[in-house]
PDB file of N, CA and C in Angstrom:
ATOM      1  N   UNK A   1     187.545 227.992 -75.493  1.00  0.00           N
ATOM      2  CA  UNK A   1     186.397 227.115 -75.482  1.00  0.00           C
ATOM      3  C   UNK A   1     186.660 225.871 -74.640  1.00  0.00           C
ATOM      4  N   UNK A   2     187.969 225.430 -74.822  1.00  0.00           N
ATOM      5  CA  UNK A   2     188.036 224.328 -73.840  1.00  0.00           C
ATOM      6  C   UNK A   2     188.150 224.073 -72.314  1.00  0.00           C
ATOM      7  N   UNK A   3     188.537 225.927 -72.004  1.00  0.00           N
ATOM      8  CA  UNK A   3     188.189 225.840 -70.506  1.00  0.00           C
ATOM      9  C   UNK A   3     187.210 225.867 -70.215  1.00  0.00           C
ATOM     10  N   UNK A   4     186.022 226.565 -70.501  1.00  0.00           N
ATOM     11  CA  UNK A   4     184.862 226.557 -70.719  1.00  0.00           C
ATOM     12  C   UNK A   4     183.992 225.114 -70.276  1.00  0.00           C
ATOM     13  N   UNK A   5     184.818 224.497 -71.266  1.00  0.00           N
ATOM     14  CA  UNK A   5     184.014 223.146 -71.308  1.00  0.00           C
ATOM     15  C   UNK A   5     184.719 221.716 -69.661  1.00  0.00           C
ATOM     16  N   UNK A   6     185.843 222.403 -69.591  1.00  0.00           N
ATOM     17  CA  UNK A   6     186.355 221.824 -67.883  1.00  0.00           C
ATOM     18  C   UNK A   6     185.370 222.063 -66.941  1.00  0.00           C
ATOM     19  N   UNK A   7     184.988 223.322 -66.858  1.00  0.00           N
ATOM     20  CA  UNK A   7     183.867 223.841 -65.745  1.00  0.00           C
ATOM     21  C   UNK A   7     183.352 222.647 -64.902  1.00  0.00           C
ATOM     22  N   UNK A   8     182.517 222.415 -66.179  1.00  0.00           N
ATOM     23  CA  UNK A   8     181.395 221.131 -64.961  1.00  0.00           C
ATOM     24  C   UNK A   8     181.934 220.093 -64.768  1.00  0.00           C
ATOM     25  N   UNK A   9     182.930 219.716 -65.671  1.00  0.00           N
ATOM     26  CA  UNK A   9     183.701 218.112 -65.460  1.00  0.00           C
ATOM     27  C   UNK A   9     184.583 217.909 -64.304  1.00  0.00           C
ATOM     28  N   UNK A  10     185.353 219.407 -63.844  1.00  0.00           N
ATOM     29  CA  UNK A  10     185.928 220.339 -62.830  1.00  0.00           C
ATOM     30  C   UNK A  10     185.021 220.132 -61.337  1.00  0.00           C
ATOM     31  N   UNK A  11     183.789 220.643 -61.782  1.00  0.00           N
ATOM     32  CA  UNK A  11     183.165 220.255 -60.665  1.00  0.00           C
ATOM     33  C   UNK A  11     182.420 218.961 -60.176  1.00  0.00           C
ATOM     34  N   UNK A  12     182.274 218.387 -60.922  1.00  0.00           N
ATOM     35  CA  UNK A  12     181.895 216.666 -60.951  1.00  0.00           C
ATOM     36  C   UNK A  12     182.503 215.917 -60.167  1.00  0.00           C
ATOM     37  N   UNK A  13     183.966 216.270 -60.371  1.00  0.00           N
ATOM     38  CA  UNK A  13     184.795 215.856 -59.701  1.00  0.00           C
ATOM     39  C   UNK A  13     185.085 216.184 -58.432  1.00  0.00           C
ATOM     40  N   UNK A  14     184.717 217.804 -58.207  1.00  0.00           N
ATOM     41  CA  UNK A  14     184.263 217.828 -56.543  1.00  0.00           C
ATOM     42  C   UNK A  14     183.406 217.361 -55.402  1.00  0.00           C
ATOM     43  N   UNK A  15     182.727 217.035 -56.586  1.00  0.00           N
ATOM     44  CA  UNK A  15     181.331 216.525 -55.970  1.00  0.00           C
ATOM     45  C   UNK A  15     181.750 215.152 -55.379  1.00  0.00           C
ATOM     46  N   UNK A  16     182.140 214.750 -56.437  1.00  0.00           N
ATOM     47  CA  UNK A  16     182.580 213.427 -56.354  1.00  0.00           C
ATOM     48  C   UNK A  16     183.545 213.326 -54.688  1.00  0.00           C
ATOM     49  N   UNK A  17     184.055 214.052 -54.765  1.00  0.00           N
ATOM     50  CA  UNK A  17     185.007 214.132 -52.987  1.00  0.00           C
ATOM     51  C   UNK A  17     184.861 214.342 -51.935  1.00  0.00           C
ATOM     52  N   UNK A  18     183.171 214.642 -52.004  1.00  0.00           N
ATOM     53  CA  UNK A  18     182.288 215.183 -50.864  1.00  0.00           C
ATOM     54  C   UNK A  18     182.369 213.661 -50.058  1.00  0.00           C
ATOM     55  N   UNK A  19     182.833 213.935 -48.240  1.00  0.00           N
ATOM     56  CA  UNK A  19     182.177 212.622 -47.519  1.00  0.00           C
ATOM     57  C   UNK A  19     180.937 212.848 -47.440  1.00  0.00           C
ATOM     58  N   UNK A  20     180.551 211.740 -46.726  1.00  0.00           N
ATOM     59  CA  UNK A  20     178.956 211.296 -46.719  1.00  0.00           C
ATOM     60  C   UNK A  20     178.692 211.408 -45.273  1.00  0.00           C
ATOM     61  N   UNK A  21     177.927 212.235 -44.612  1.00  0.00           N
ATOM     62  CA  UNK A  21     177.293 212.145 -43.535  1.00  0.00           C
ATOM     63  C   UNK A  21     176.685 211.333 -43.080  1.00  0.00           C
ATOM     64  N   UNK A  22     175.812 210.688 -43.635  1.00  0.00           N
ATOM     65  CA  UNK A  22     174.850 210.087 -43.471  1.00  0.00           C
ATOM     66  C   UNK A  22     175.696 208.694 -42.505  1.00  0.00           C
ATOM     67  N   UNK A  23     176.354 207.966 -42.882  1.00  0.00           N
ATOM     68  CA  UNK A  23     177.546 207.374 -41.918  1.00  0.00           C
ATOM     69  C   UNK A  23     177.640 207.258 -40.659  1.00  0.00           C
ATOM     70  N   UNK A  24     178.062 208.458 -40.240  1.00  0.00           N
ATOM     71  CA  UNK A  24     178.016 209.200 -38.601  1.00  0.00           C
ATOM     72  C   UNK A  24     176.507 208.950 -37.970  1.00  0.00           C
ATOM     73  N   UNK A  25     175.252 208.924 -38.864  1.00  0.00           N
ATOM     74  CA  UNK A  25     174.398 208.909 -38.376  1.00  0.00           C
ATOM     75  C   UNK A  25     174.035 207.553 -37.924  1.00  0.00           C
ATOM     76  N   UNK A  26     174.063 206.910 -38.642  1.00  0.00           N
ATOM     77  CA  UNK A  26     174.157 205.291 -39.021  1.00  0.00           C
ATOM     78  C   UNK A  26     174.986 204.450 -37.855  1.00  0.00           C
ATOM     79  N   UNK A  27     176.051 205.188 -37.699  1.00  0.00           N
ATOM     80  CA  UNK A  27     176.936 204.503 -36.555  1.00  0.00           C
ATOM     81  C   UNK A  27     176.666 205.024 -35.335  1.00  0.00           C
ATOM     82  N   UNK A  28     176.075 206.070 -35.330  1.00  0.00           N
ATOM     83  CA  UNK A  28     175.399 206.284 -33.849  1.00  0.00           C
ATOM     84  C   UNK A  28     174.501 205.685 -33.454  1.00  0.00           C
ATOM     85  N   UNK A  29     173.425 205.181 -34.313  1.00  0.00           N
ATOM     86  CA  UNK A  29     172.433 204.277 -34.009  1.00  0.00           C
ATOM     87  C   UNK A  29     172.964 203.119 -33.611  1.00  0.00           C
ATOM     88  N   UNK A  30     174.305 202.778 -34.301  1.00  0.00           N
ATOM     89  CA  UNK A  30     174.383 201.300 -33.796  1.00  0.00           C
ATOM     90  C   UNK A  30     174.834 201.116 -32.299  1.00  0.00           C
ATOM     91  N   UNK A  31     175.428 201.843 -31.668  1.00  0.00           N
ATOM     92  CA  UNK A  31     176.102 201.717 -30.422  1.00  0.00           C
ATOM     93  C   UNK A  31     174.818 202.694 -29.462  1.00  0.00           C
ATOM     94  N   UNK A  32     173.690 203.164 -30.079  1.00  0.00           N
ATOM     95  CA  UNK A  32     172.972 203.281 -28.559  1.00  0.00           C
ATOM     96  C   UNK A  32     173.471 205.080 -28.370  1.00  0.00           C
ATOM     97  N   UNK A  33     174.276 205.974 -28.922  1.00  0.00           N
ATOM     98  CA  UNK A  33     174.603 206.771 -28.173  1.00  0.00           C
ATOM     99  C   UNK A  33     173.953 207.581 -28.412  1.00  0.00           C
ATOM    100  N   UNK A  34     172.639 208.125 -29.209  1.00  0.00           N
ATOM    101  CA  UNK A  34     171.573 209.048 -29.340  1.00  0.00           C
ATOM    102  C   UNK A  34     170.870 208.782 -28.403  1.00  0.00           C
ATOM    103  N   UNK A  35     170.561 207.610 -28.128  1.00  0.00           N
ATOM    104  CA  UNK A  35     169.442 207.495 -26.512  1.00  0.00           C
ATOM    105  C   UNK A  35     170.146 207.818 -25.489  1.00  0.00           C
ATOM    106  N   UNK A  36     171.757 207.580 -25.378  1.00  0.00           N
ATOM    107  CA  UNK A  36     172.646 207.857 -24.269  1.00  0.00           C
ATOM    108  C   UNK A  36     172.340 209.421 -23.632  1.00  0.00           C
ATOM    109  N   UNK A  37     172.674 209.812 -24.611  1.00  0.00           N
ATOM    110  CA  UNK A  37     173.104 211.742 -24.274  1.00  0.00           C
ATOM    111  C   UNK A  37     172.599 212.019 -22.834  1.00  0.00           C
ATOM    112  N   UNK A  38     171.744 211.246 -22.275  1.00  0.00           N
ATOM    113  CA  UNK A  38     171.396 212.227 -21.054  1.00  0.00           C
ATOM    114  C   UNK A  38     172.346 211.809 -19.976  1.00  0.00           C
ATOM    115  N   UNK A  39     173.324 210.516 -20.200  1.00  0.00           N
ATOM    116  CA  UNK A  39     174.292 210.660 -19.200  1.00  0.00           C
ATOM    117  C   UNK A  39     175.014 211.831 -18.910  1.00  0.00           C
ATOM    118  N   UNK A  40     175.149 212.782 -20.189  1.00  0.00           N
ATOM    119  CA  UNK A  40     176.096 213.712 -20.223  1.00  0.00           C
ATOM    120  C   UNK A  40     175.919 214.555 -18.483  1.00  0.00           C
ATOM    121  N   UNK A  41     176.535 215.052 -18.090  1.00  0.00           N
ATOM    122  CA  UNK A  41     176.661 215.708 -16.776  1.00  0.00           C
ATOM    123  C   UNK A  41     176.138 215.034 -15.548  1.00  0.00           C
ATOM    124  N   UNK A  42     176.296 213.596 -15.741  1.00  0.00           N
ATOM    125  CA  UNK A  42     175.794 212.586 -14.426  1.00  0.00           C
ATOM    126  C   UNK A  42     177.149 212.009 -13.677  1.00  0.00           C
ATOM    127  N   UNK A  43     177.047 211.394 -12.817  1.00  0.00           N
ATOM    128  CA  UNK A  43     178.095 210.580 -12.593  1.00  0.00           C
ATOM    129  C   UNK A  43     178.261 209.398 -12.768  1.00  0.00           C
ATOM    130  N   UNK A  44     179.101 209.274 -13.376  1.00  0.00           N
ATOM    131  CA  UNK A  44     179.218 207.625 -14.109  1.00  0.00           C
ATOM    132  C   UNK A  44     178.881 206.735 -13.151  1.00  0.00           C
ATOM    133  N   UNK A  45     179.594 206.679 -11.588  1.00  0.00           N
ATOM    134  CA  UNK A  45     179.354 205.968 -10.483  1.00  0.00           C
ATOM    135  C   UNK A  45     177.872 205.186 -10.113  1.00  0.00           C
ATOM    136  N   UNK A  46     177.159 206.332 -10.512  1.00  0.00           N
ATOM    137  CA  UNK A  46     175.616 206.414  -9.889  1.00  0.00           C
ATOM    138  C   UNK A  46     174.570 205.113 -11.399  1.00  0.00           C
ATOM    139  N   UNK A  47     175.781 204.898 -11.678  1.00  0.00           N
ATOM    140  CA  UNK A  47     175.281 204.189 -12.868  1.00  0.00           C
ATOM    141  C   UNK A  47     175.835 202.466 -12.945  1.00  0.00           C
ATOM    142  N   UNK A  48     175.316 201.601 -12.297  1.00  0.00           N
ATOM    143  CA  UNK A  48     176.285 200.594 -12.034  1.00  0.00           C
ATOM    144  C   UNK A  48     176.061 199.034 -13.262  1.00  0.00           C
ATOM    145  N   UNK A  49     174.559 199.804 -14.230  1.00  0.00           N
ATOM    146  CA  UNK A  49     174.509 199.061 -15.240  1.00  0.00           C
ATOM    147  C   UNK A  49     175.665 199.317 -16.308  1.00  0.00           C
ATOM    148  N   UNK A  50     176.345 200.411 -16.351  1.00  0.00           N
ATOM    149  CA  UNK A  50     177.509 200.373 -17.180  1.00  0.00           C
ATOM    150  C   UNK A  50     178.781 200.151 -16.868  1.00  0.00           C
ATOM    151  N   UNK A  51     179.167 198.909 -16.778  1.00  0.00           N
ATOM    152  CA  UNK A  51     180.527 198.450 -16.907  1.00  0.00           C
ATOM    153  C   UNK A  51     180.826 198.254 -18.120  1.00  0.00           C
ATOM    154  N   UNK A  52     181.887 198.522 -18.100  1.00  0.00           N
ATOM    155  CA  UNK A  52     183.022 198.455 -19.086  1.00  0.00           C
ATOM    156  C   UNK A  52     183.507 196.956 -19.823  1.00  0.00           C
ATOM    157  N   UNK A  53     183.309 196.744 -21.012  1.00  0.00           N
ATOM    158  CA  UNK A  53     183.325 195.498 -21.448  1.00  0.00           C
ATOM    159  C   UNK A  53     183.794 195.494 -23.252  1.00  0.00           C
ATOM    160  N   UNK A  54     183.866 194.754 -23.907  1.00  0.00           N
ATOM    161  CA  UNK A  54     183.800 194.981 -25.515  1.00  0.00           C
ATOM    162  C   UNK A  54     183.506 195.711 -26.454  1.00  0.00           C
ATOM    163  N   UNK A  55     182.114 196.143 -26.030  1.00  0.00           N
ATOM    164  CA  UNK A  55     180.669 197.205 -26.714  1.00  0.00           C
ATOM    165  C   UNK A  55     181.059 198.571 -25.191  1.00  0.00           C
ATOM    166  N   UNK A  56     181.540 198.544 -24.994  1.00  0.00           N
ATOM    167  CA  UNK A  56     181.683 199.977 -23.948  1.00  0.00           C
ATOM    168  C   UNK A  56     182.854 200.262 -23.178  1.00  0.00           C
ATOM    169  N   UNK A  57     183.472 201.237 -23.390  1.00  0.00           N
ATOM    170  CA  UNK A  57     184.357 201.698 -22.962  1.00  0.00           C
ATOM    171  C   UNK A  57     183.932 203.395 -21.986  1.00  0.00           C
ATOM    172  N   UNK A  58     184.657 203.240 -20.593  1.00  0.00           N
ATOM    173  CA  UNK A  58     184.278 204.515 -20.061  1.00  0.00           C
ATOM    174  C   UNK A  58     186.102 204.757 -19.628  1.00  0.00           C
ATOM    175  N   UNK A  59     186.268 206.431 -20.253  1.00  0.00           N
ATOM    176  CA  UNK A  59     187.608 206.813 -20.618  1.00  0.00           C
ATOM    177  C   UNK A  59     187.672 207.865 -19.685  1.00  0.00           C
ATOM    178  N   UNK A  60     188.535 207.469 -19.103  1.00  0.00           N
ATOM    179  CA  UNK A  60     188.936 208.559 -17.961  1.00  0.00           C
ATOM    180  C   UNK A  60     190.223 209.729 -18.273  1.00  0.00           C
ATOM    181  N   UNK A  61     190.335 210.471 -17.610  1.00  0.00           N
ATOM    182  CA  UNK A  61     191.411 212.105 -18.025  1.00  0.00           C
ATOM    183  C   UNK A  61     192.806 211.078 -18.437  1.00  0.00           C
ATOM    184  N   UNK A  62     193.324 211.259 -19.180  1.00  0.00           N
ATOM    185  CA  UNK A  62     194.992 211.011 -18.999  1.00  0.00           C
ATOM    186  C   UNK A  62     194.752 209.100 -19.656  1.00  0.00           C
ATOM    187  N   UNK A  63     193.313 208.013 -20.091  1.00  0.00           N
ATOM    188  CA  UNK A  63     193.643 206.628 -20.128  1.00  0.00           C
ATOM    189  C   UNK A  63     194.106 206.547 -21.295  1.00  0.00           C
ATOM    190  N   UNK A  64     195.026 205.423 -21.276  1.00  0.00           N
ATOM    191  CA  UNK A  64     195.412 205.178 -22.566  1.00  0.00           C
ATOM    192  C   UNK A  64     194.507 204.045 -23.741  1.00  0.00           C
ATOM    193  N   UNK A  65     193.442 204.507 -24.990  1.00  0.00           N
ATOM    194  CA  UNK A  65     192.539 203.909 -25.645  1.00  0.00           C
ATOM    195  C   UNK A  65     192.943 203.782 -27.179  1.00  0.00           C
ATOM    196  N   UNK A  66     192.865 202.949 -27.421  1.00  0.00           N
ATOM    197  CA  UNK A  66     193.213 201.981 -28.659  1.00  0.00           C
ATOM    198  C   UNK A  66     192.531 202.961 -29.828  1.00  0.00           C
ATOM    199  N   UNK A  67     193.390 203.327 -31.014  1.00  0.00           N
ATOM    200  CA  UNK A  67     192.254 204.008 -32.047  1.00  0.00           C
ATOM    201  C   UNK A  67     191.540 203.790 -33.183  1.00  0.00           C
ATOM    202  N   UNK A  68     191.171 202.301 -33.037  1.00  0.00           N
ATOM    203  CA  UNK A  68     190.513 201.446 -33.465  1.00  0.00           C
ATOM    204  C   UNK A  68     189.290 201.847 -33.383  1.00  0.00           C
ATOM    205  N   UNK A  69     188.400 202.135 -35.139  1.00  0.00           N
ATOM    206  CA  UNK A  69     186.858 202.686 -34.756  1.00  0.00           C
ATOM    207  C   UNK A  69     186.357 201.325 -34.489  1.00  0.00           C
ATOM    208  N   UNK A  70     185.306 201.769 -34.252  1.00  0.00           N
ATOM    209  CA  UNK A  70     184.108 200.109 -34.083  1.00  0.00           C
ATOM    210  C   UNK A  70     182.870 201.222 -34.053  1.00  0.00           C
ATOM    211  N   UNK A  71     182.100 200.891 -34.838  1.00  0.00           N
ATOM    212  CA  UNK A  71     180.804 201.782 -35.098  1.00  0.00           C
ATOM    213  C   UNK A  71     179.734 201.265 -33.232  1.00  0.00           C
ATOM    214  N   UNK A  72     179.953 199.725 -33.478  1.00  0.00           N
ATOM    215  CA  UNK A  72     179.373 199.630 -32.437  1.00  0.00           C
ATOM    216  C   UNK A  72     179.442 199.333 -30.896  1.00  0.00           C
ATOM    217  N   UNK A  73     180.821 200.263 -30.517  1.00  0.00           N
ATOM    218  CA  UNK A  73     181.313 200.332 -29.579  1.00  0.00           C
ATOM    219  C   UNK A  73     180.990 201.890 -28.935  1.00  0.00           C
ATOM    220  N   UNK A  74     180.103 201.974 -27.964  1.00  0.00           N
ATOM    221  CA  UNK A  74     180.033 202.588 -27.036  1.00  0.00           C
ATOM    222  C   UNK A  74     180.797 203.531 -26.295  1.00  0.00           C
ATOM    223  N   UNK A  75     181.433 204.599 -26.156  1.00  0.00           N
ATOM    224  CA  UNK A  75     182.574 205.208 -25.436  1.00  0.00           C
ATOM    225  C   UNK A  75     181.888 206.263 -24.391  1.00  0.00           C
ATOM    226  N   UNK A  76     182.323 206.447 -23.385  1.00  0.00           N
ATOM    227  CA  UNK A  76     181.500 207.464 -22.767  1.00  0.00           C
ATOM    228  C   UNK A  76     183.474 207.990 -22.009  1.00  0.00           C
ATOM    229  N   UNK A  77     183.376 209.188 -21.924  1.00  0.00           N
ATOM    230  CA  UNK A  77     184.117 210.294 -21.444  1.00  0.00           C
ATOM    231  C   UNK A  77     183.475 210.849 -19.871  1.00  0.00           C
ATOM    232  N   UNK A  78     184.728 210.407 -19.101  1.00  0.00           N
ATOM    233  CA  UNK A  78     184.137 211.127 -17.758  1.00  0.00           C
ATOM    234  C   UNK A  78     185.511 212.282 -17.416  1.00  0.00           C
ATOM    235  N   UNK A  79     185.227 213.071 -16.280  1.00  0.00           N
ATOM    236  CA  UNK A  79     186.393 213.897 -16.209  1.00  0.00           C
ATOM    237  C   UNK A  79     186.928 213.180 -14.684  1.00  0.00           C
ATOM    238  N   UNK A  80     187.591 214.156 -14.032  1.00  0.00           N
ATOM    239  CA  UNK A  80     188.429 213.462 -12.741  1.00  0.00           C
ATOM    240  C   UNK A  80     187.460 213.528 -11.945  1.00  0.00           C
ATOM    241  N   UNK A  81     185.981 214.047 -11.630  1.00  0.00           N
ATOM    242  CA  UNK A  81     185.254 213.736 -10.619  1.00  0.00           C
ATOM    243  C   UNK A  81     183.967 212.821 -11.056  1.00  0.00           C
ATOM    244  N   UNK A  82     184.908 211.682 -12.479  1.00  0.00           N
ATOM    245  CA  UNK A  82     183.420 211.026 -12.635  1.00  0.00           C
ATOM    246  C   UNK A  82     182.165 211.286 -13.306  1.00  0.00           C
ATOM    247  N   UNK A  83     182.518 212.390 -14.009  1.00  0.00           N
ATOM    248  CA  UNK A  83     181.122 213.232 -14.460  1.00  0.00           C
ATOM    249  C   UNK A  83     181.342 212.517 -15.768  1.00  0.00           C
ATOM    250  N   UNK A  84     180.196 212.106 -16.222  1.00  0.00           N
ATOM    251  CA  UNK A  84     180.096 212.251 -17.710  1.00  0.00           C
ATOM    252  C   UNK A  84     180.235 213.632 -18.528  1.00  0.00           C
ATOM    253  N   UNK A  85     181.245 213.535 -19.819  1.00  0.00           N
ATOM    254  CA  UNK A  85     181.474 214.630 -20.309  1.00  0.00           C
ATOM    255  C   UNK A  85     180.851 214.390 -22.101  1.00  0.00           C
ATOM    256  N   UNK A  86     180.528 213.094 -22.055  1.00  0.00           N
ATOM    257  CA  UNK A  86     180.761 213.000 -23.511  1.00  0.00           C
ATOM    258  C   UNK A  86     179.959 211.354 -23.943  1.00  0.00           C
ATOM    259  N   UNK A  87     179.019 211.171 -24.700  1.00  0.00           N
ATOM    260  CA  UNK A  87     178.863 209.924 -25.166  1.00  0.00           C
ATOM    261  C   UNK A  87     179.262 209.265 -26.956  1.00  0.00           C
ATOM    262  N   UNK A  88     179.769 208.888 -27.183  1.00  0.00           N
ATOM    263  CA  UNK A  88     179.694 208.737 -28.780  1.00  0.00           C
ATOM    264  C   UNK A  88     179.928 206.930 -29.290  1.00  0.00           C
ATOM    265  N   UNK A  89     180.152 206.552 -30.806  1.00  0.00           N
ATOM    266  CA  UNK A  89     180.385 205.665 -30.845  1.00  0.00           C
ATOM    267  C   UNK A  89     181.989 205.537 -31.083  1.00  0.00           C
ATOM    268  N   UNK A  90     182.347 204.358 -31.382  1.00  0.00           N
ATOM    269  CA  UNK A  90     183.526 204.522 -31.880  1.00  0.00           C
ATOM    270  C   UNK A  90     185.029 203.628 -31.385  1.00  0.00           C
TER     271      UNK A  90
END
């Protein structure tokens, strides 16, 4: 009877360990990178409103980047010819 009765207290506690999505969503809004996405496959070059500053970082093959989140920090991923590969926050 008393395992029985663990069951749900058992699972309560799983529940309880679930992360929260909702987060990820939240921090994408803050840095802009849901409106971003269409840089993806452009060339960063052709883009001269984005320099690189506090709120934005553009990360090239091989740079070395701090792994410090910041919800509202900007990151964009280019490859070796400049292409945007990637926008997120972080």
């Amino acid at each position: 009877m008393f395992k029985l009765a663990m069951i749900p207290l058992l699972a309560l506690t799983l529940v309880a360990c679930q992360e929260e999505e909702q987060e990820d969503d939240a921090a994408e809004e803050t840095c802009g990178a849901a409106a971003l996405q269409e840089l993806v496959g452009t060339d960063v070059a052709e883009r001269p409103d984005l320099e690189p500053d506090t709120d934005l970082r553009i990360i090239e093959p091989g740079m070395a980047v701090t792994m410090d989140y910041r919800a509202d920090r900007l990151n964009i991923e280019v490859d070796e010819a400049g292409q945007v590969t990637k926008v997120y926050c972080g």
